[in-house]
Protein backbone atom coordinates (compact mmCIF):
# COMPACT_ATOMS: atom_id res chain seq x y z
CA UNK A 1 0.00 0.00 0.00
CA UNK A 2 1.20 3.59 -1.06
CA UNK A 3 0.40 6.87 1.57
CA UNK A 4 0.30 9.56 -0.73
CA UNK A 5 1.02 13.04 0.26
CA UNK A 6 -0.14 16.57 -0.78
CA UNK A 7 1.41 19.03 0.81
CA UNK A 8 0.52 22.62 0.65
CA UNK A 9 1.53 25.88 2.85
CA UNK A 10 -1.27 25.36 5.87
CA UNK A 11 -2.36 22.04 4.58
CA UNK A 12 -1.97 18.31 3.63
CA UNK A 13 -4.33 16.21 1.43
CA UNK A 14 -3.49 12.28 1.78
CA UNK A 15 -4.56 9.20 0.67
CA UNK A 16 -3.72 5.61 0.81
CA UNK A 17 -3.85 3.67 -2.22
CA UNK A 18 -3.47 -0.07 -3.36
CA UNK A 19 -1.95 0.51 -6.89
CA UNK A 20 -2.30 -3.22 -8.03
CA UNK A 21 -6.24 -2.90 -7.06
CA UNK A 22 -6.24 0.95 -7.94
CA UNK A 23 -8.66 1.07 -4.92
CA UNK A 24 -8.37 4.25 -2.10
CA UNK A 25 -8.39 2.79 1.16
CA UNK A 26 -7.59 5.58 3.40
CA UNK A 27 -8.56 9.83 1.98
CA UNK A 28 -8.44 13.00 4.18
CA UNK A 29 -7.09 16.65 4.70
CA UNK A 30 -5.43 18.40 7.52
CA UNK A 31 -6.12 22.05 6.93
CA UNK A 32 -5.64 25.22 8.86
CA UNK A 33 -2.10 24.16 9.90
CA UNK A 34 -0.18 26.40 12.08
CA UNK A 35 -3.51 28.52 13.37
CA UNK A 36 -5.95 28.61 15.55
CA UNK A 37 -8.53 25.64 14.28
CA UNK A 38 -6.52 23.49 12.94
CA UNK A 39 -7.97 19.99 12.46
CA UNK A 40 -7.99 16.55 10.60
CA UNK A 41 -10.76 14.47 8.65
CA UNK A 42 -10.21 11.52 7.73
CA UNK A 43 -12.19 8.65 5.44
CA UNK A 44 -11.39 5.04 6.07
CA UNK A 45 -12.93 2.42 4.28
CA UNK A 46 -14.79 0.05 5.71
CA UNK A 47 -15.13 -3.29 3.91
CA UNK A 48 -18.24 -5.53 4.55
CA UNK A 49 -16.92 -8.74 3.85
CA UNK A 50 -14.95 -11.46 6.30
CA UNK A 51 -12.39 -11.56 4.22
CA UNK A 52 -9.21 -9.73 6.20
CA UNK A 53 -8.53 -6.24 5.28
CA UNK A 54 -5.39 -7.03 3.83
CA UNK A 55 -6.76 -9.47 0.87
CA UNK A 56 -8.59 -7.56 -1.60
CA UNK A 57 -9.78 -10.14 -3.46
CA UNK A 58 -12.89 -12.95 -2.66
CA UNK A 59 -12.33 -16.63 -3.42
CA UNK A 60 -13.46 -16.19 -6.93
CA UNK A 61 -10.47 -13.82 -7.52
CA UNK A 62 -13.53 -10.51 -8.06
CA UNK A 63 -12.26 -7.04 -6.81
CA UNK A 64 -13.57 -6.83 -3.54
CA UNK A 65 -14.96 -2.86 -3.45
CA UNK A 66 -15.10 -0.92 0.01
CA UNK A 67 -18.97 -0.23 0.31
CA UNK A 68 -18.74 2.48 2.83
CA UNK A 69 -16.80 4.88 4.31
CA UNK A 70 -16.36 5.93 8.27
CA UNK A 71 -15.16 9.66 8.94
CA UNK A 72 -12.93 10.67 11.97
CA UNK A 73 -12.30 14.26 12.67
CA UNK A 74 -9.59 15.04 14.79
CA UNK A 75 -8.77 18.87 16.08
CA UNK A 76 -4.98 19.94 16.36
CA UNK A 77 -5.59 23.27 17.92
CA UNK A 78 -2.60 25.41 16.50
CA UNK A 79 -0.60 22.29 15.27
CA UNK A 80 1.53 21.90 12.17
CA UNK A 81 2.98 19.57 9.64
CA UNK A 82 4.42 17.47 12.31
CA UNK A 83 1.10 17.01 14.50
CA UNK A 84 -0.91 16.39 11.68
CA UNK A 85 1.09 13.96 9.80
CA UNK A 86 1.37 11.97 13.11
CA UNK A 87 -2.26 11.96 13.58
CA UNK A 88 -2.39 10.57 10.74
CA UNK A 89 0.10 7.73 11.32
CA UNK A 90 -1.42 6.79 14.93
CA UNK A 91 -4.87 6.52 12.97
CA UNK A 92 -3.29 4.21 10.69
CA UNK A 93 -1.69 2.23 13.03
CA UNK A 94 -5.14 1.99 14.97
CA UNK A 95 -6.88 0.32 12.34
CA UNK A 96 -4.22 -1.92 11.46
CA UNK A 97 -2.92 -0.23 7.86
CA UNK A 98 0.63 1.30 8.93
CA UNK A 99 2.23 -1.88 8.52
CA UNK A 100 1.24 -2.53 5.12
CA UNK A 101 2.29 0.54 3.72
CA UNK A 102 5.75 0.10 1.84
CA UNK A 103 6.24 3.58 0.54
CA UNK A 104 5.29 7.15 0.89
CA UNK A 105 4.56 9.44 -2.77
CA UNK A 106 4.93 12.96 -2.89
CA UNK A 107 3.07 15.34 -5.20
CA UNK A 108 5.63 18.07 -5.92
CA UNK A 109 4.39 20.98 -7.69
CA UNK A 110 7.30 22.11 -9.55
CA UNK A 111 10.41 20.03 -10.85
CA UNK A 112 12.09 22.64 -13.23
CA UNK A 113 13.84 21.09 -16.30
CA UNK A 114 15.85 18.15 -14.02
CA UNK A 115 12.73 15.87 -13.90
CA UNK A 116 11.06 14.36 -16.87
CA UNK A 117 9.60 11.11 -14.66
CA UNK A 118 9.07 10.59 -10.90
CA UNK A 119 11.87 9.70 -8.67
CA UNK A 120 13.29 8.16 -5.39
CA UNK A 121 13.83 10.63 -3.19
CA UNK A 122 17.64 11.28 -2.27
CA UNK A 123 19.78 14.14 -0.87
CA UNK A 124 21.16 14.73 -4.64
CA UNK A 125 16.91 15.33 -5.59
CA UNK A 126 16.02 17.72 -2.58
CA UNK A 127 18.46 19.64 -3.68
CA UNK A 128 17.57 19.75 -7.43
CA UNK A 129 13.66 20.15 -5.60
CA UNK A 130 15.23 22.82 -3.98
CA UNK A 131 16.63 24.67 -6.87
CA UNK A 132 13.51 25.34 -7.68
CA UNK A 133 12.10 27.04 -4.92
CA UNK A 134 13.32 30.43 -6.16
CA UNK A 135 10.31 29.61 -10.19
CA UNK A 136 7.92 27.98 -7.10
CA UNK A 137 7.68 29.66 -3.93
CA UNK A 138 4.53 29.49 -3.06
CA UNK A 139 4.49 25.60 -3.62
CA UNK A 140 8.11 23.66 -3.36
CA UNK A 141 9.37 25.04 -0.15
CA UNK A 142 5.69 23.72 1.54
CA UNK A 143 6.02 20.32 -0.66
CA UNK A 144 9.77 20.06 0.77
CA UNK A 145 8.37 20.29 4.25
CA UNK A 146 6.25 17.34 3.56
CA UNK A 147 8.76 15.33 2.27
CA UNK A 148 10.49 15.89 5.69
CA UNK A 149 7.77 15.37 7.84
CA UNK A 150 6.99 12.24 6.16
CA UNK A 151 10.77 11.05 6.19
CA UNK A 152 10.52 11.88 10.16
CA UNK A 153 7.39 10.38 10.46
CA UNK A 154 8.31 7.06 8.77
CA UNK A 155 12.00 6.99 8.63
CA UNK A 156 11.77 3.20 6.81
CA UNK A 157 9.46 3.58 4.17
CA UNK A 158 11.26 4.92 0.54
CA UNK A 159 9.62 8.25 -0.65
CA UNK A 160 8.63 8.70 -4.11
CA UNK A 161 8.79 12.35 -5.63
CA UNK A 162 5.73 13.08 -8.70
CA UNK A 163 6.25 16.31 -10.59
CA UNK A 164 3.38 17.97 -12.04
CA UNK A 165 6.06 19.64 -14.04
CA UNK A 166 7.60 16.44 -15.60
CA UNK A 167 5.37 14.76 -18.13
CA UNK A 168 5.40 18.19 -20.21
CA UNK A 169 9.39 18.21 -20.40
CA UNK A 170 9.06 16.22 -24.04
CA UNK A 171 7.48 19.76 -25.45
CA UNK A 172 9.71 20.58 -28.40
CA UNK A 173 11.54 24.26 -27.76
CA UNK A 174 9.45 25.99 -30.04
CA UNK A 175 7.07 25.05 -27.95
CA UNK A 176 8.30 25.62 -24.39
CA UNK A 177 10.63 28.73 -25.15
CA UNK A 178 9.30 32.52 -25.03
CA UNK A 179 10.22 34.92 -27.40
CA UNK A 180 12.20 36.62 -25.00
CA UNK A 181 16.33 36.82 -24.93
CA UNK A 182 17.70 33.17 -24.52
CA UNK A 183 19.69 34.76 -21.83
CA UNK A 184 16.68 34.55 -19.60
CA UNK A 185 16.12 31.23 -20.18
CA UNK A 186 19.56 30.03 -20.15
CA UNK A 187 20.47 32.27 -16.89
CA UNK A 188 17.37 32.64 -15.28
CA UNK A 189 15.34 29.43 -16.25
CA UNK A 190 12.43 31.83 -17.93
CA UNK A 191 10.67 28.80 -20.36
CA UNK A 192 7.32 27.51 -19.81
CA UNK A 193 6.36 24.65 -17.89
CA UNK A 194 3.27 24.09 -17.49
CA UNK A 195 1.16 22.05 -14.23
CA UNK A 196 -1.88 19.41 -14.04
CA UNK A 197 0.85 16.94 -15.38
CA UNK A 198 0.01 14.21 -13.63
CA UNK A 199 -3.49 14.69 -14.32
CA UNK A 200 -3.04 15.18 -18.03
CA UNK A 201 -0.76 11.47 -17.86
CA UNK A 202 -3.04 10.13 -16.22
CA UNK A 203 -5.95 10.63 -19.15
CA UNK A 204 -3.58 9.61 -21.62
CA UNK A 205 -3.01 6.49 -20.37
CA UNK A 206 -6.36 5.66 -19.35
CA UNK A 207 -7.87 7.01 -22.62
CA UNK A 208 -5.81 5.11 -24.60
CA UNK A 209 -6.77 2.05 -22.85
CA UNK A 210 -10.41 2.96 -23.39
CA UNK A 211 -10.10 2.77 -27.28
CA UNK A 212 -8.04 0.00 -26.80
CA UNK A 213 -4.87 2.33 -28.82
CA UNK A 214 -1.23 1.92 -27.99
CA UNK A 215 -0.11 5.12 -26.20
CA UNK A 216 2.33 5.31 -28.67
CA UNK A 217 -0.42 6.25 -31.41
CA UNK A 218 -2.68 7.85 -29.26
CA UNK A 219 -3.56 11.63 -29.84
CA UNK A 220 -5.79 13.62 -28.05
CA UNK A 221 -6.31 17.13 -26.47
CA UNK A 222 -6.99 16.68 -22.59
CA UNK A 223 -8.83 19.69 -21.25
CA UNK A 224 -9.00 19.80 -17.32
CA UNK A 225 -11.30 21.82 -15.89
CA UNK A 226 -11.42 22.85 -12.10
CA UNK A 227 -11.20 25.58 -10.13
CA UNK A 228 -7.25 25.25 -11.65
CA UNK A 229 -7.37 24.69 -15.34
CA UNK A 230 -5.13 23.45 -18.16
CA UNK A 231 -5.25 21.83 -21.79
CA UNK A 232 -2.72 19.85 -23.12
CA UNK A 233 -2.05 18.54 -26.56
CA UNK A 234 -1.23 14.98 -26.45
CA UNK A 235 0.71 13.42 -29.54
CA UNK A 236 1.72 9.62 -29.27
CA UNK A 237 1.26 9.79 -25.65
CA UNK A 238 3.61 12.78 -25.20
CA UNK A 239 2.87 16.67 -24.06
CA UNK A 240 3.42 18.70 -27.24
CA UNK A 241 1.99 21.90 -25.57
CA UNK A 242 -0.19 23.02 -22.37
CA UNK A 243 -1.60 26.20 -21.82
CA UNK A 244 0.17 27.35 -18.37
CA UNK A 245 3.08 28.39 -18.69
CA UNK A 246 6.35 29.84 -16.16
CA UNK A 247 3.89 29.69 -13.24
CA UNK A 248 0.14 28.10 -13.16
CA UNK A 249 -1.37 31.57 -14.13
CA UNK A 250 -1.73 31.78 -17.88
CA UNK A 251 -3.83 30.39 -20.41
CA UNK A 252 -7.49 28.79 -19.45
CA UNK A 253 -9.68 31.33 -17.03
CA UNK A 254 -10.40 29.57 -14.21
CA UNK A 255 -11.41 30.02 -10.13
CA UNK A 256 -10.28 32.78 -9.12
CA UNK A 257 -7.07 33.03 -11.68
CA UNK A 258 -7.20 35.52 -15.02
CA UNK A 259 -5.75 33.30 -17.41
CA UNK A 260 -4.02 35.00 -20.33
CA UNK A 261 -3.58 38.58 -20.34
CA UNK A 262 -1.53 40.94 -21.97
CA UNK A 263 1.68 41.14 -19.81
CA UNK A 264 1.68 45.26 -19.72
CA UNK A 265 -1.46 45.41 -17.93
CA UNK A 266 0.59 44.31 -14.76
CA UNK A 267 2.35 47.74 -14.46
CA UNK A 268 -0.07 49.26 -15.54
CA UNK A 269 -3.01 48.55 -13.13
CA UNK A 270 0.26 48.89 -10.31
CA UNK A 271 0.47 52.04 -11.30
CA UNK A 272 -3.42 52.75 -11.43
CA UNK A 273 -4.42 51.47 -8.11
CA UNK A 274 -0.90 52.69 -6.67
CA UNK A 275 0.25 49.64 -5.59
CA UNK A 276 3.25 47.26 -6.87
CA UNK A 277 3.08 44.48 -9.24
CA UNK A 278 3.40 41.52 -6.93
CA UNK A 279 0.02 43.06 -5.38
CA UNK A 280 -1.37 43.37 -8.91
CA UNK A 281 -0.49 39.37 -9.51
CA UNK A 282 -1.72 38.24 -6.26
CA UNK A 283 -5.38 39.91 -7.64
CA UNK A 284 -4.61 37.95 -11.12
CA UNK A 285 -3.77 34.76 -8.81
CA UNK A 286 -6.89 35.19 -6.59
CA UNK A 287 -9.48 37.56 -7.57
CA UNK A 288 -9.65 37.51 -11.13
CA UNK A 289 -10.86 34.31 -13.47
CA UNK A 290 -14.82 33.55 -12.91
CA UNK A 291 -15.04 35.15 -9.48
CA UNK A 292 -13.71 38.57 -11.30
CA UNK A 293 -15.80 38.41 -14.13
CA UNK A 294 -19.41 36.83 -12.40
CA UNK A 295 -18.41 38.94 -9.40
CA UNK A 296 -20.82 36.40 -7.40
CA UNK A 297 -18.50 33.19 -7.28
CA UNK A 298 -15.56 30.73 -8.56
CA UNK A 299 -18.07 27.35 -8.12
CA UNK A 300 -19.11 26.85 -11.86
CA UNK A 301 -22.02 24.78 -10.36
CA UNK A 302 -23.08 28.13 -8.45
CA UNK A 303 -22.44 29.89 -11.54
CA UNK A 304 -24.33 28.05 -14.17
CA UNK A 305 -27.44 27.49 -11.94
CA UNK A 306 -27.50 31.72 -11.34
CA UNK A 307 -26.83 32.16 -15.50
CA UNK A 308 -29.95 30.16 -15.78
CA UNK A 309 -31.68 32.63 -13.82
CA UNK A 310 -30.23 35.40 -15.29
CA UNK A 311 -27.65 36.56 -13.54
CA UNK A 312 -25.45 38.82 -16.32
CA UNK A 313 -22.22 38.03 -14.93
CA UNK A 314 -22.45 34.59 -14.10
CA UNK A 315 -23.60 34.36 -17.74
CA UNK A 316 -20.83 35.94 -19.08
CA UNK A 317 -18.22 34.10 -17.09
CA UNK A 318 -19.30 30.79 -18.43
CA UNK A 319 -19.41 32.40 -21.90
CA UNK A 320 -16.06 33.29 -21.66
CA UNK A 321 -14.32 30.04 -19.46
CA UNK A 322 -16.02 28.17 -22.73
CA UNK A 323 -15.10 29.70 -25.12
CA UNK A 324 -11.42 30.42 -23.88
CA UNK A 325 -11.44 26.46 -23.86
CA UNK A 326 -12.63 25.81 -27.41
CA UNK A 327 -9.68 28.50 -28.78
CA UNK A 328 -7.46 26.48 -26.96
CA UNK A 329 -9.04 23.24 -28.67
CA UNK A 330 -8.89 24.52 -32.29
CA UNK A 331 -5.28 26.04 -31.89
CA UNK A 332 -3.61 22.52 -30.57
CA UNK A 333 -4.91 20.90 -33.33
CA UNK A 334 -1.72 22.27 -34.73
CA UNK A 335 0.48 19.98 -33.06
CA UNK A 336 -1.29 17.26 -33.38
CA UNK A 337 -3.18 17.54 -36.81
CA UNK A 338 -5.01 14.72 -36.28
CA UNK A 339 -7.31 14.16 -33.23
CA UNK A 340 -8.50 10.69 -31.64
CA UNK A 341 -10.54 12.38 -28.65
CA UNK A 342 -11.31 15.72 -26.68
CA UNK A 343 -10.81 14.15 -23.23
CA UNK A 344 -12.97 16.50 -20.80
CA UNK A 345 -11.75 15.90 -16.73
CA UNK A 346 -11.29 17.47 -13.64
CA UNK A 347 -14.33 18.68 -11.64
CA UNK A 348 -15.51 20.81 -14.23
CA UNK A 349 -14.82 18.20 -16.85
CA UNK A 350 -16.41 15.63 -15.30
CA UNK A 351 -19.71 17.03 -13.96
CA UNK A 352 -20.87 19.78 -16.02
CA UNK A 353 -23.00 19.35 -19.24
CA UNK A 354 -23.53 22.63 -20.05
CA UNK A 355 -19.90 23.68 -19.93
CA UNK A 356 -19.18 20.75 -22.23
CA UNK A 357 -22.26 21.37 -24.42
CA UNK A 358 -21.13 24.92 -24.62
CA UNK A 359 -16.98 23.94 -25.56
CA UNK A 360 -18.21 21.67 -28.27
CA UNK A 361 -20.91 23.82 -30.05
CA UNK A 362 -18.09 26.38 -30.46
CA UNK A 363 -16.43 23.78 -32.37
CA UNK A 364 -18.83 22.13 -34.77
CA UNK A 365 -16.47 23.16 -37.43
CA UNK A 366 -13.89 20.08 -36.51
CA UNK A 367 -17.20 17.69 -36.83
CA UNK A 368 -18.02 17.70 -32.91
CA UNK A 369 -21.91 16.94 -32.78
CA UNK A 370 -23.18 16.55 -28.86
CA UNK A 371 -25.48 13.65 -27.93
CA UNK A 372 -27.59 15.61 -25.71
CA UNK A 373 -29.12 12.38 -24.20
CA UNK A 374 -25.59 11.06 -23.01
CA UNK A 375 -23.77 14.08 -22.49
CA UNK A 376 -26.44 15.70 -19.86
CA UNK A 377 -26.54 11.75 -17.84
CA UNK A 378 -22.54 12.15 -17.70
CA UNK A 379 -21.61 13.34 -14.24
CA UNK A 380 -19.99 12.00 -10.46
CA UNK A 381 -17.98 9.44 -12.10
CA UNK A 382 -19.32 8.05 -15.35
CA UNK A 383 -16.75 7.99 -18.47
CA UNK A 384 -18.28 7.90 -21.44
CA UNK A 385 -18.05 9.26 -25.15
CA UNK A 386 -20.38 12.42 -25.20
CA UNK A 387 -20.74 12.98 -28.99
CA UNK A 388 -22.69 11.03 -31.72
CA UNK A 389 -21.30 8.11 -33.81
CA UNK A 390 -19.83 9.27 -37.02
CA UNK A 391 -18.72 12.67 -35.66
CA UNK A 392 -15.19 13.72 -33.98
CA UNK A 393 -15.01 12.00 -30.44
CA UNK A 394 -15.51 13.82 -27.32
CA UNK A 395 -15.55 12.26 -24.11
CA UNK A 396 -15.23 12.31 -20.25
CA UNK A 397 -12.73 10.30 -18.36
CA UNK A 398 -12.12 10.81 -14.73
CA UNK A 399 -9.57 11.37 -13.80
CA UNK A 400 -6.93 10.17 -10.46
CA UNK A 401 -4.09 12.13 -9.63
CA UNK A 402 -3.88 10.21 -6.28
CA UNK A 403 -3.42 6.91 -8.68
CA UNK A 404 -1.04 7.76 -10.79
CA UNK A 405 1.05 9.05 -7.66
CA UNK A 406 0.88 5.23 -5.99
CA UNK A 407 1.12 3.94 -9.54
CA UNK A 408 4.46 5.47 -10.01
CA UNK A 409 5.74 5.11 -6.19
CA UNK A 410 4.93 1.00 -6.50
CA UNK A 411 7.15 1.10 -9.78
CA UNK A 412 10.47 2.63 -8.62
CA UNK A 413 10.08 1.03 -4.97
CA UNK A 414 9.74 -2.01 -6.61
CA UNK A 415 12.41 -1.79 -9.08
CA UNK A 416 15.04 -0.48 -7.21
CA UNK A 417 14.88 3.16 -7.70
CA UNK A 418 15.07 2.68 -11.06
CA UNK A 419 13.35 6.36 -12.61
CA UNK A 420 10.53 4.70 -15.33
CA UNK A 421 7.66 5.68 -16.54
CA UNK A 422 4.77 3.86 -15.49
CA UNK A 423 1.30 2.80 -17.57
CA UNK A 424 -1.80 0.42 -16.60
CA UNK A 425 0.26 -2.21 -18.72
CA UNK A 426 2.82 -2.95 -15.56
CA UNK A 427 0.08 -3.99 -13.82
């Protein structure tokens, strides 16, 4: 069993995971870290069957599926990283899962241009990790912390670093590089990135399972839609371009983040509300995207019901997240020039019909015809092909960031440290 670990500034999102089952045993967060109220919920799964916890299979060899869940909420009062993960560890150890775990994976944000797959954590990658604290600050030094805690914590167990960075490192340089003097690439590592990585592997491999396609001839354009958002152009099972960039901020509009905008309006709205431009991104970062524009809410459920009802800038929010989305569609079909699937995820992605209804009508021009009857049934978990037979495929596939994570720990624990990509295949 794999404990994976999400660690953010005030807060760490966990999960334990049985990769050769892909089933989630153990989910939770610890937020409010290091105030007043901190506190820790956590989901364990409890299975209904005789058979001990630790066989996951019945006599006939059948998945055996954890039917319910039973919450326990612990507060921390002004704890940190180091309370919480031990919470954690003494709840495990309660209910008899600590000893089965054989390895701890790390979601780390940012990986620079050292990382193009996961790896076993060592002094020689914290301090590549590290390295790039100064192009992640808000995310590395807090994932770092984790990766201590957790070595503290269990001091036996190999950790496993995931980059959300890495599986976009095969973008050719014309599509990675700005047009900005090489010196700031070369000297100051100025290039773009782009996030959701795991995510956007994730689809790949599991869509190219669904149509039963090697990976190697599989292209698609994965759009995933949250409160974060990012689209990827997939070309034999390889990023060929994404839409964020240096940081997370550019390209889709999403939450509370603007998306792309024209880089001079940073100084200039510094110099028009008389503040500097770090305060200018931080409104980009968190008060801009659909809150800005609805000025009611980032929730694109909350925003969809009010555009229903009228609400002007809830409807012109969703007007614009969609058809930002569909430009982005229609200008990766350069990379790719030939397209096996629109692959719609994330919570967005997954759960809202009219979004996707919306995307797709923009696009009627590459042969995208919506099967109303499907596509408005297609929510909390279903993956399924949303348009009609005979036209370009769209479809929804959920998708498991968590996964992937314990997918890729399992493979370099079990292989010695040895930094390969992992698929469904290995399993």
């Amino acid at each position: 069993m794999i404990l994976v670990i999400n660690c953010g500034s005030s807060s760490v999102k966990f999960a334990v995971m049985e990769p050769l089952e892909q089933v989630m045993l153990v989910s939770g967060l610890a937020e409010k870290l290091g105030s007043d109220g901190a506190e820790i919920a956590i989901k364990i799964g409890v299975q209904k069957h005789s058979t001990p916890r630790r066989s996951w299979k019945d006599a006939s060899g059948s998945l055996i599926k954890i039917e319910d869940y039973q919450k326990e909420v612990y507060q921390l009062g002004n704890a940190g990283h180091t309370e919480a993960l031990a919470k954690l560890v003494e709840v495990l150890k309660a209910h008899g899962l600590l000893d089965e775990l054989t390895a701890v994976g790390h979601r780390v944000v940012h990986g620079g241009s050292y990382f193009s797959d996961s790896a076993v954590i060592t002094p020689e990658i914290i301090e590549k990790v590290t390295e790039c604290n100064v192009i992640a600050p808000l995310h590395n030094p807090a994932n770092l912390l984790g990766i201590e805690v957790a070595t503290a914590q269990l001091p036996n167990l190999p950790q496993v670093a995931v980059f959300d960075t890495s599986f976009h490192q095969t973008m050719p340089d014309y599509s990675y590089l700005y047009a900005t003097p090489r010196a700031w690439e070369k000297d100051h590592h100025v290039r773009r990135y782009g996030f959701h990585g795991t995510s956007h592997r994730f689809i790949a491999i599991k869509t190219a399972e669904l149509l039963n396609k090697p990976l190697s001839d599989l292209n698609i354009i994965c759009a995933h839609m949250g409160n974060g958002s990012s689209i990827c152009a997939i070309k034999g099972g390889e990023s060929m371009d994404t839409s964020m960039g240096f940081t997370p901020l550019p390209g889709l509009i999403m939450g509370t983040r603007s998306g792309d905008i024209d880089p001079a309006l940073i100084t200039y709205m510094a110099d028009r509300l008389n503040t500097d431009a770090q305060s200018v991104i931080d409104i980009l970062n968190k008060k801009s995207g659909l809150l800005g524009v609805s000025e009611l809410t980032n929730d694109m459920r909350e925003l969809t019901e009010a555009a229903t009802k009228g609400h002007e800038g809830a409807q012109l929010a969703v007007e614009m997240f969609c058809y930002r989305v569909a430009k982005y569609v229609a200008e990766y079909m350069v990379p790719l020039q030939r397209l096996d699937a629109l692959v719609f995820t994330g919570g967005i992605g997954e759960n809202s019909a009219i979004v996707r209804e919306k995307v797709l009508s923009h696009l009627r021009f590459l042969g995208f015809i919506v099967d109303p009857a499907v596509n408005d049934k297609t929510y909390g978990g279903k993956t399924t092909v949303i348009t009609t037979a005979g036209s370009t495929r769209a479809m929804v596939v959920n998708t498991n960031e968590e996964l992937m994570i314990a997918m890729d720990t399992h493979q370099l624990t079990r292989t010695s440290g040895a930094a390969k990509s992992v698929s469904f295949e290995n399993y």
